[in-house]
C-alpha atoms as a PDB file:
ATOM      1  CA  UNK A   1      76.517  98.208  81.347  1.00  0.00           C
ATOM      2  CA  UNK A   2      78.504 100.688  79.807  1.00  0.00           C
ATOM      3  CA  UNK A   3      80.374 102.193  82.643  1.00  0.00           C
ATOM      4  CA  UNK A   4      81.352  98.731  84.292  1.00  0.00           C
ATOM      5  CA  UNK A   5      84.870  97.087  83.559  1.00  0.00           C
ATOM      6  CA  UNK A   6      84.765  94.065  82.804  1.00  0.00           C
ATOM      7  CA  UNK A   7      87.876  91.491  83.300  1.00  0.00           C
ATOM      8  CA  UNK A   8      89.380  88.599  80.524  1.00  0.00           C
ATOM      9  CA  UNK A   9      91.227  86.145  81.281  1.00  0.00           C
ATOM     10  CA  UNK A  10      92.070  84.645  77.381  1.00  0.00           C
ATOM     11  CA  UNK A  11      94.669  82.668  75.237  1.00  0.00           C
ATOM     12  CA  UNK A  12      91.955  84.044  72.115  1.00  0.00           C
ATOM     13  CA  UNK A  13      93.970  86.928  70.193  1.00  0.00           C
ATOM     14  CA  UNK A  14      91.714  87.536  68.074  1.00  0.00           C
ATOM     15  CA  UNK A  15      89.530  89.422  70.025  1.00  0.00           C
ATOM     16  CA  UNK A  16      91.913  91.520  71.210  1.00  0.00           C
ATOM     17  CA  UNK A  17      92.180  94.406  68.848  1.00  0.00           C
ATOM     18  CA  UNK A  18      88.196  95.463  70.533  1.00  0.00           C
ATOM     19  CA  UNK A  19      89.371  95.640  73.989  1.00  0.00           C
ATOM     20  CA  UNK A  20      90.317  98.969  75.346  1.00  0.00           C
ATOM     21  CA  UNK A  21      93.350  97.806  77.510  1.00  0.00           C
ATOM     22  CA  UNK A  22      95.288  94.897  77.130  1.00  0.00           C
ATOM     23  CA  UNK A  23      98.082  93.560  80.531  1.00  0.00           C
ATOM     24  CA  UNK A  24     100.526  90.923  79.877  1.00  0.00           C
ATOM     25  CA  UNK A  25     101.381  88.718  82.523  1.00  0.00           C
ATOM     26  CA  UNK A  26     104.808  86.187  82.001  1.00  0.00           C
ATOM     27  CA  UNK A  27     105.916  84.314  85.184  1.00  0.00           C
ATOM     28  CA  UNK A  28     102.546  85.665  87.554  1.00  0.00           C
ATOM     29  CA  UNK A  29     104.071  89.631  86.923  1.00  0.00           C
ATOM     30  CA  UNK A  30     102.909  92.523  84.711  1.00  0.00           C
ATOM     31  CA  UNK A  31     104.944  92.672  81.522  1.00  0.00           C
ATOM     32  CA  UNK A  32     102.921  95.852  79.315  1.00  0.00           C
ATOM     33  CA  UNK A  33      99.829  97.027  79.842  1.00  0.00           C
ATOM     34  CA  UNK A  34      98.358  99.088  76.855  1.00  0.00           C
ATOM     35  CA  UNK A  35      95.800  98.833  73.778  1.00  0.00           C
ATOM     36  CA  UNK A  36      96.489  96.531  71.128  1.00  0.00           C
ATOM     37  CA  UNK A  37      98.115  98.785  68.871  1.00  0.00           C
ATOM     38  CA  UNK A  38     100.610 100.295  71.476  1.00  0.00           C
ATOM     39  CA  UNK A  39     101.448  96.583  72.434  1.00  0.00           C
ATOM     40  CA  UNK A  40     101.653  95.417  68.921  1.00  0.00           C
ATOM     41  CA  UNK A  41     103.960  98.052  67.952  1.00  0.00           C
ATOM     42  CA  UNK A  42     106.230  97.751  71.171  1.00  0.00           C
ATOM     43  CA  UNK A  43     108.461  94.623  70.465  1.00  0.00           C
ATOM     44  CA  UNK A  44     107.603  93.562  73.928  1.00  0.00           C
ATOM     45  CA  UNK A  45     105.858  90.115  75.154  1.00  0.00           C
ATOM     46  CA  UNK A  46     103.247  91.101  73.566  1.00  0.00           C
ATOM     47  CA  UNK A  47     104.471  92.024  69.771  1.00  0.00           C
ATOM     48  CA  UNK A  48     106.312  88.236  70.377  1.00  0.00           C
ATOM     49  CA  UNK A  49     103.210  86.204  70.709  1.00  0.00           C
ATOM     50  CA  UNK A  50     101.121  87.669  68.089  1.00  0.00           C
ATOM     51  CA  UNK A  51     104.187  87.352  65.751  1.00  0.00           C
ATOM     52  CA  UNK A  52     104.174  83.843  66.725  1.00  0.00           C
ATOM     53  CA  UNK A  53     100.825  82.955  66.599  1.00  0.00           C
ATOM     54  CA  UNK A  54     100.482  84.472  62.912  1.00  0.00           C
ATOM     55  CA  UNK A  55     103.644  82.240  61.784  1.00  0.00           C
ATOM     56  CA  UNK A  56     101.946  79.630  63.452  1.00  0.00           C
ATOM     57  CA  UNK A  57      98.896  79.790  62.000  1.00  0.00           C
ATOM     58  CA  UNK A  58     100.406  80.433  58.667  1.00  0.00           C
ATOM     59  CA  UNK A  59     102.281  77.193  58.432  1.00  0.00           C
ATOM     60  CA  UNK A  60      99.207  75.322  59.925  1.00  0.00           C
ATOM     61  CA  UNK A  61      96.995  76.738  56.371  1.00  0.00           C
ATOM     62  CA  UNK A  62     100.194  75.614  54.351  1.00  0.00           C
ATOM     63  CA  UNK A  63     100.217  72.347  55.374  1.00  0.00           C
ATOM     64  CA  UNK A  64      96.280  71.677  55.545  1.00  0.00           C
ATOM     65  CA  UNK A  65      96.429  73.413  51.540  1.00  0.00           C
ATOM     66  CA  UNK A  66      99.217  70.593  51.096  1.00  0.00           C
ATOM     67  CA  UNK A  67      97.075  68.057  52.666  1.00  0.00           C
ATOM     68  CA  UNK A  68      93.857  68.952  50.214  1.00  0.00           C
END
């Protein structure tokens, strides 16, 4: 298995950072296509959405340690 590529289609970020190539598609078109450092770093698409799914997540922990 090691010399096949495999293909994922995911909204699950966290898995991300073990992939060896990451492409971002907005509106059916490429955006970036690199690993997840390159992308993270880039302040393209793809530096957006994992900025937005960590403030995300963040306020979802403050509110459920609110709600405890």
């Amino acid at each position: 298995m090691r010399c096949k590529t495999r293909v994922f289609a995911t909204n699950t970020l966290t898995i991300l950072p073990e992939v060896d190539m990451i492409v971002v598609l907005k509106d059916g078109s490429i955006q970036e296509i690199g690993n997840y450092e390159e992308l993270r770093s880039s302040g393209g698409e793809f530096s957006k959405l994992l900025t937005q799914h960590i403030e995300e997540n963040s306020r979802s922990r403050t509110l459920h340690g609110k709600l405890s």
